[in-house]
PDB file of N, CA and C in Angstrom:
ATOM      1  N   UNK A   1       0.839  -1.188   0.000  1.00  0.00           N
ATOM      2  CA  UNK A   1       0.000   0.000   0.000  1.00  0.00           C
ATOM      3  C   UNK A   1       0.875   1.240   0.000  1.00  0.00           C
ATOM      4  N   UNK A   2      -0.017   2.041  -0.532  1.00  0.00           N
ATOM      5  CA  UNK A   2       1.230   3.576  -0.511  1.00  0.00           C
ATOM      6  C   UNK A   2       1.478   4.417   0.506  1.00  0.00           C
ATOM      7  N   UNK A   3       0.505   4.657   1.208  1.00  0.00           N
ATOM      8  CA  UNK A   3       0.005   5.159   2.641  1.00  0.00           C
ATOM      9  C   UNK A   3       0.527   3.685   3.288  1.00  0.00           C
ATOM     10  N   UNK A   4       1.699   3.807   4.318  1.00  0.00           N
ATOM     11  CA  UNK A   4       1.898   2.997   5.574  1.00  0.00           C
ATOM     12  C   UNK A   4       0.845   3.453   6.457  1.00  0.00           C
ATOM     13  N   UNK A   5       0.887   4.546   6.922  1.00  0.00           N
ATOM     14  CA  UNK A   5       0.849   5.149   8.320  1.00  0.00           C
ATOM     15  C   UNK A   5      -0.446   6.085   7.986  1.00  0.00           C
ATOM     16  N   UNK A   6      -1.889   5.617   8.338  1.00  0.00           N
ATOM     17  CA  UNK A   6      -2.659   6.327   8.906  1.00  0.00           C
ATOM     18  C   UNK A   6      -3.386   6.955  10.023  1.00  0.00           C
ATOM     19  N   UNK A   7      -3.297   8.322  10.194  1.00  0.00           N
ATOM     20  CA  UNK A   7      -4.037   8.813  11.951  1.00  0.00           C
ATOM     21  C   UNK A   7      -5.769   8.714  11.128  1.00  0.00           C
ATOM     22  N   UNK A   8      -7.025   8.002  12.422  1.00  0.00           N
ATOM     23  CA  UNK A   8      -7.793   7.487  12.314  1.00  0.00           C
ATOM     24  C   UNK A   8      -8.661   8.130  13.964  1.00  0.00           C
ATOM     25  N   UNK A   9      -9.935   8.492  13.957  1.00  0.00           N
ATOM     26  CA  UNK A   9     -10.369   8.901  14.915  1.00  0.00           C
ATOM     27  C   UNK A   9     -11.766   7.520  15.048  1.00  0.00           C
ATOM     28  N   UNK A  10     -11.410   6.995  16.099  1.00  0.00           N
ATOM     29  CA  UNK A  10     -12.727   6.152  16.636  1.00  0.00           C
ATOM     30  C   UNK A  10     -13.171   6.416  17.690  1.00  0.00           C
ATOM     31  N   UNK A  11     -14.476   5.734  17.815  1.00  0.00           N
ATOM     32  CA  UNK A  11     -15.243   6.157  19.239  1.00  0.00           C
ATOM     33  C   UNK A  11     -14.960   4.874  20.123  1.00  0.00           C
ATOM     34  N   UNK A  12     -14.638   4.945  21.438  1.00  0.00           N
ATOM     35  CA  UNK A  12     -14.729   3.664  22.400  1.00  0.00           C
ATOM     36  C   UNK A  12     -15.805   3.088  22.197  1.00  0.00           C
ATOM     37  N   UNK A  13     -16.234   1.962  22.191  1.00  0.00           N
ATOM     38  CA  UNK A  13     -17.345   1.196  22.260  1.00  0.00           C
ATOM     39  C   UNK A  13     -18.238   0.775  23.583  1.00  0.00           C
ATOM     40  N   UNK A  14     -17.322   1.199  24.715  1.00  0.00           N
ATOM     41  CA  UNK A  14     -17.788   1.641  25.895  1.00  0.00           C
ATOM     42  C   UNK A  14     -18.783   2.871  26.356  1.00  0.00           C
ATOM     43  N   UNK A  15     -17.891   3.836  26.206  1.00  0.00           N
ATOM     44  CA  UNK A  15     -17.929   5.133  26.800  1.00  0.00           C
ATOM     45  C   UNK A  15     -18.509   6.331  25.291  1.00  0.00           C
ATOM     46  N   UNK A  16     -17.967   5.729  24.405  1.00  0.00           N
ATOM     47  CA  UNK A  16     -18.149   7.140  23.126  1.00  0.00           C
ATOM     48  C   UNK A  16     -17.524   8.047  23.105  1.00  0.00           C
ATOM     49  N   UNK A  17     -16.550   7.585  24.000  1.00  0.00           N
ATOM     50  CA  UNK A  17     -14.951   9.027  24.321  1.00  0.00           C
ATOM     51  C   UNK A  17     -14.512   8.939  22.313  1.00  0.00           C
ATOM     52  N   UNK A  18     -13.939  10.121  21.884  1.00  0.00           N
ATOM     53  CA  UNK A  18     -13.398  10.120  20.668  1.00  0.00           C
ATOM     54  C   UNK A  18     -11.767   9.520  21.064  1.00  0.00           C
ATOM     55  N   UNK A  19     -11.257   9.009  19.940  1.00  0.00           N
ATOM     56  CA  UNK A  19     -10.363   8.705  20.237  1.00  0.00           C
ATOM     57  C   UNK A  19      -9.051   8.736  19.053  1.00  0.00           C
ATOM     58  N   UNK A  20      -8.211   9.370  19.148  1.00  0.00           N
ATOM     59  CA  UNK A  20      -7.052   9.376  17.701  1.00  0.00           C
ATOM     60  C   UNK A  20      -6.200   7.954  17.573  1.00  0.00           C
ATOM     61  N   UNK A  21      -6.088   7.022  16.549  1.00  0.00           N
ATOM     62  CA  UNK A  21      -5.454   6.479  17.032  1.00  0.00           C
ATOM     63  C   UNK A  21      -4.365   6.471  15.361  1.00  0.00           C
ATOM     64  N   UNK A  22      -3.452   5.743  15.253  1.00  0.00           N
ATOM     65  CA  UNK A  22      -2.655   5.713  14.171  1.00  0.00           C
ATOM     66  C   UNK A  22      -2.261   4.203  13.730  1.00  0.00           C
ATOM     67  N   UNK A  23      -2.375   4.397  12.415  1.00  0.00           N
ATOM     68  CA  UNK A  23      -2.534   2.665  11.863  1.00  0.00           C
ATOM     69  C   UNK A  23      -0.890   2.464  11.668  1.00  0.00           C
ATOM     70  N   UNK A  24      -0.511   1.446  11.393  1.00  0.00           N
ATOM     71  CA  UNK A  24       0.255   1.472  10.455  1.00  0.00           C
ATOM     72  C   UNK A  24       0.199  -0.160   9.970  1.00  0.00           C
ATOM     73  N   UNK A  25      -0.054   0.293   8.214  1.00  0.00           N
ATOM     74  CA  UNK A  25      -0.358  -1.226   7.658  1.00  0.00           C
ATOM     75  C   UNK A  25       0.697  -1.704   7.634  1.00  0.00           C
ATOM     76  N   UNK A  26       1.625  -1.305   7.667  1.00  0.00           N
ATOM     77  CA  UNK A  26       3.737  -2.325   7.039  1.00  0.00           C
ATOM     78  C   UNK A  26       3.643  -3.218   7.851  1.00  0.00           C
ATOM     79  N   UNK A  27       3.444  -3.323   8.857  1.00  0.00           N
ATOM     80  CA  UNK A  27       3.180  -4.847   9.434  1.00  0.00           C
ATOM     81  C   UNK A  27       2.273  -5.827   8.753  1.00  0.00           C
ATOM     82  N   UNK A  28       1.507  -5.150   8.304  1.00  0.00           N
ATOM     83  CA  UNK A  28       0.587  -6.612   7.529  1.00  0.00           C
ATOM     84  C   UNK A  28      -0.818  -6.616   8.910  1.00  0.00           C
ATOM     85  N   UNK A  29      -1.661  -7.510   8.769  1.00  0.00           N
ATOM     86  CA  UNK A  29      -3.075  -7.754   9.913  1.00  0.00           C
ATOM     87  C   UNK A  29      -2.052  -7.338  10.845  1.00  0.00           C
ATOM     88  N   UNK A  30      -2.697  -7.193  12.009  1.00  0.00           N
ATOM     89  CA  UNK A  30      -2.903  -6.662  13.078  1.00  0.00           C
ATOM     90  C   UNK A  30      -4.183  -6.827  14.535  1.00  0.00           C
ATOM     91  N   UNK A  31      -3.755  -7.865  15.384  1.00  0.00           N
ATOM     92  CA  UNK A  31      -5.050  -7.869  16.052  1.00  0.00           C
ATOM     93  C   UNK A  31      -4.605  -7.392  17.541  1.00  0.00           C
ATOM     94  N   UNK A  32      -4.925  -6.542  18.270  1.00  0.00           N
ATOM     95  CA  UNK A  32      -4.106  -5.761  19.552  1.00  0.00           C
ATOM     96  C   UNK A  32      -5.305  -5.162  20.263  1.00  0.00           C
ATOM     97  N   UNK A  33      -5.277  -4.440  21.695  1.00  0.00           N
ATOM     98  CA  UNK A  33      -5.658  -4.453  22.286  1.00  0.00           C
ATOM     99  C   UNK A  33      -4.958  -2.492  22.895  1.00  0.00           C
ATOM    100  N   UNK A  34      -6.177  -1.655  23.213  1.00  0.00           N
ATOM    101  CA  UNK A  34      -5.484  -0.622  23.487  1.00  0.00           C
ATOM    102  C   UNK A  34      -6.659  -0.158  24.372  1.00  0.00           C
ATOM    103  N   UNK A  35      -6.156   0.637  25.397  1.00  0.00           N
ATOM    104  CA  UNK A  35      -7.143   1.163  26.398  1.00  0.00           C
ATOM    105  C   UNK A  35      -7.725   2.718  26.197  1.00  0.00           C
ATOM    106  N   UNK A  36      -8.401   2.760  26.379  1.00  0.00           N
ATOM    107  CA  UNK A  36      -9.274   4.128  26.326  1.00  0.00           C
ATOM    108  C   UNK A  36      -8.785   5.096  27.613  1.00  0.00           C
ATOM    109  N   UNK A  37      -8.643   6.232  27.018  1.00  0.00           N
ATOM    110  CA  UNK A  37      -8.374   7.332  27.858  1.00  0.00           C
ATOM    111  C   UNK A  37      -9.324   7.655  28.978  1.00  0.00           C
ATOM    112  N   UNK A  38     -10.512   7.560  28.436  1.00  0.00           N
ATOM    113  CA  UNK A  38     -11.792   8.353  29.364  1.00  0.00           C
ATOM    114  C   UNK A  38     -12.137   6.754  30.311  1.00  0.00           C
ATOM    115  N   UNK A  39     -12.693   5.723  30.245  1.00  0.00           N
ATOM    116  CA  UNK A  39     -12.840   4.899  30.698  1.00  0.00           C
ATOM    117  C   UNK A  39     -12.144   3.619  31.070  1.00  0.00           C
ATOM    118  N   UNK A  40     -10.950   3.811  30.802  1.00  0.00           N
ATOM    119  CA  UNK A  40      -9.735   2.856  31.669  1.00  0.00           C
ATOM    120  C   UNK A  40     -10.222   1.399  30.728  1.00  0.00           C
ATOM    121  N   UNK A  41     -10.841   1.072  29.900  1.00  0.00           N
ATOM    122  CA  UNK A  41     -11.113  -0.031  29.734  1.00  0.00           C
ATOM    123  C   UNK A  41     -11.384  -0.999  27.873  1.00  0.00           C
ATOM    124  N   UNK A  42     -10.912  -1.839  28.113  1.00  0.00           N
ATOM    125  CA  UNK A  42      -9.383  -2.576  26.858  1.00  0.00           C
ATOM    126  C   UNK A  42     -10.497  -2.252  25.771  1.00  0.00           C
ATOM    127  N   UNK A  43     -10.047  -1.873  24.776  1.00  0.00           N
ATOM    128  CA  UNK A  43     -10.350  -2.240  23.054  1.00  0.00           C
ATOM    129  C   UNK A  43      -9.920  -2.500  22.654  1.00  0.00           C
ATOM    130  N   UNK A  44     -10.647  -3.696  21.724  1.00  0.00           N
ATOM    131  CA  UNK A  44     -10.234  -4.968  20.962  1.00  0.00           C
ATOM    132  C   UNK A  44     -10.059  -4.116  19.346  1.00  0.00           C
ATOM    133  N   UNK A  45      -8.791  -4.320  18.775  1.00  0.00           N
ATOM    134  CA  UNK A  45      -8.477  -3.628  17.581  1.00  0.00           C
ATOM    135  C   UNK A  45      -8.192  -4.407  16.273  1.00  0.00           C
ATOM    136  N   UNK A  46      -8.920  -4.887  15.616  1.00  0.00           N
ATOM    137  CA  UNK A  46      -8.543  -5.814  14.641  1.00  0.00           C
ATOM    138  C   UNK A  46      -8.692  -5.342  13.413  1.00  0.00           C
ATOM    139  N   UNK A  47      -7.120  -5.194  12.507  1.00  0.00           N
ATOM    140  CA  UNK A  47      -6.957  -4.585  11.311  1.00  0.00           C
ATOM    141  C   UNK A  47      -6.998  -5.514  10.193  1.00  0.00           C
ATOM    142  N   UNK A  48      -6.995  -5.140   9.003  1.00  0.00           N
ATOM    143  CA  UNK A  48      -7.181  -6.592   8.176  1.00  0.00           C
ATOM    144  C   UNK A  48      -6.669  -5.533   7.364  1.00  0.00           C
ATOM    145  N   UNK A  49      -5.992  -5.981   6.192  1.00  0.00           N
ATOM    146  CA  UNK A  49      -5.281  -4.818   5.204  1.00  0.00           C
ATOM    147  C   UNK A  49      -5.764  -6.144   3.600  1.00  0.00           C
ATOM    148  N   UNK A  50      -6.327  -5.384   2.686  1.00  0.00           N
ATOM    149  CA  UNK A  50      -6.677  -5.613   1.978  1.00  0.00           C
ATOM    150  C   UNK A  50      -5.815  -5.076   0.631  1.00  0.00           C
ATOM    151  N   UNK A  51      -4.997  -6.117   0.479  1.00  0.00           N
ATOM    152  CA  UNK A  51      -4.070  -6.015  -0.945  1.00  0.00           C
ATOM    153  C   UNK A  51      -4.633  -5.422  -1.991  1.00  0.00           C
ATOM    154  N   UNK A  52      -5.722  -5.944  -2.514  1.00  0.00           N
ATOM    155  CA  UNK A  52      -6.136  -6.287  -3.905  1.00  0.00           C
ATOM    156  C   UNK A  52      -7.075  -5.273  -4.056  1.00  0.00           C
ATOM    157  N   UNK A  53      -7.628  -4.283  -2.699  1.00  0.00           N
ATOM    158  CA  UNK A  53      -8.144  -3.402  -3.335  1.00  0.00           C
ATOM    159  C   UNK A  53      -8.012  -2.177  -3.006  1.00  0.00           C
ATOM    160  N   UNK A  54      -6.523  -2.622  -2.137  1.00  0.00           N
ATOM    161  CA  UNK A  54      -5.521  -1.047  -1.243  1.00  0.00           C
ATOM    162  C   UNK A  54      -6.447  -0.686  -0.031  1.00  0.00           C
ATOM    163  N   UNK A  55      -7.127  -1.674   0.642  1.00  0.00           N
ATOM    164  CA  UNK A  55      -7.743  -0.665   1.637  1.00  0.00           C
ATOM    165  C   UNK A  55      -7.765  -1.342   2.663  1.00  0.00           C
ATOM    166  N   UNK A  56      -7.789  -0.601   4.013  1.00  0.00           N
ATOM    167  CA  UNK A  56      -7.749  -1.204   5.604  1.00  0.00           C
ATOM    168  C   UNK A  56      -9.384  -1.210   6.163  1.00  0.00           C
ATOM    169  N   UNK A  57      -8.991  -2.313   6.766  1.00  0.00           N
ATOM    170  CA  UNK A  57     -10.620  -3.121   6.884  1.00  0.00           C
ATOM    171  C   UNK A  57     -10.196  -3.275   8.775  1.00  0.00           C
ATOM    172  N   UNK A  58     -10.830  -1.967   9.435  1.00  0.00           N
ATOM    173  CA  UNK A  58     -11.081  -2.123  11.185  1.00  0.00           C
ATOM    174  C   UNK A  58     -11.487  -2.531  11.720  1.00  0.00           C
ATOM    175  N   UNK A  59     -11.986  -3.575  12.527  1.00  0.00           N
ATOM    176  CA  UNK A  59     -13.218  -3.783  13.376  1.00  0.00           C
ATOM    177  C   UNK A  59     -12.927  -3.730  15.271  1.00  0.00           C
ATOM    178  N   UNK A  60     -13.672  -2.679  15.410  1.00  0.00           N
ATOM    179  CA  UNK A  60     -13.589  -2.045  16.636  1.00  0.00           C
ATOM    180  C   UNK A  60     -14.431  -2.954  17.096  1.00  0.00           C
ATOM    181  N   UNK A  61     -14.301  -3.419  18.476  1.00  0.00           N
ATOM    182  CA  UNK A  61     -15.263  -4.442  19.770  1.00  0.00           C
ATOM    183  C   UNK A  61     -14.674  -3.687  21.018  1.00  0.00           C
ATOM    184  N   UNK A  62     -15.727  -4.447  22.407  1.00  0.00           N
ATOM    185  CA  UNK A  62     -15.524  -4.180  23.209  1.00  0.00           C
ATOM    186  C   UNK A  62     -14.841  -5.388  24.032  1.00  0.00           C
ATOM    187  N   UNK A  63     -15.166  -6.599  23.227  1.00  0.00           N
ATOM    188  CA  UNK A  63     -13.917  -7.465  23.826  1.00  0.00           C
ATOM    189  C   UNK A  63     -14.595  -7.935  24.882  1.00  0.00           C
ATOM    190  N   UNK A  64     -15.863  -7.998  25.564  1.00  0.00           N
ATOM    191  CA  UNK A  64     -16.429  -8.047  26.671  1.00  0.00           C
ATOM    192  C   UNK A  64     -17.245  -9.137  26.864  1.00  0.00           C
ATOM    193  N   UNK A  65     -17.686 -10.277  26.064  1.00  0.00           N
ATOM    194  CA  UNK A  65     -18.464 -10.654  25.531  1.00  0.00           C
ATOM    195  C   UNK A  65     -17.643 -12.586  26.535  1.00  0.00           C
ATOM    196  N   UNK A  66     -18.772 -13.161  27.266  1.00  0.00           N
ATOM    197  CA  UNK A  66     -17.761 -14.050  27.740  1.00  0.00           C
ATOM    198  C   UNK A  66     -18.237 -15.162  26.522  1.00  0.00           C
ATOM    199  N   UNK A  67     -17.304 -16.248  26.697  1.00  0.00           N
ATOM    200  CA  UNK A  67     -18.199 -17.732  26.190  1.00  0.00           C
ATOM    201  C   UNK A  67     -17.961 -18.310  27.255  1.00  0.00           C
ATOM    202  N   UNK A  68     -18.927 -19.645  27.134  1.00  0.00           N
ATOM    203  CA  UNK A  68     -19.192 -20.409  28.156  1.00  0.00           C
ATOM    204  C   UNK A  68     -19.587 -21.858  27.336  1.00  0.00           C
TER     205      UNK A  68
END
């Protein structure tokens, strides 16, 4: 991709705090975990980078969800 490095604004899935965060595809997928400023509490960050049609594919969760 031509763009490595994108800044990206999401909302917590908690709280709805805004949030800046910065991609960077050169690693390739990406699945990580980052905490929210306003509510102390983890977001689940899963990047998917899409070759074939140049574009980054996010999916924001709250990670909260048990199984049993």
């Amino acid at each position: 991709m031509q763009n490595e490095i994108i800044d990206k604004k999401i909302h917590c899935p908690h709280c709805g705090h805004n949030i800046h965060i910065t991609l960077d595809s050169s690693a390739g997928d990406q699945n990580y975990y980052d905490e929210c400023p306003a509510c102390c509490r983890d977001i689940h960050l899963a990047m998917h980078i899409d070759e074939y049609r140049q574009k980054i594919k996010l999916a924001i969760d709250s990670d909260d969800e048990q199984v049993f």
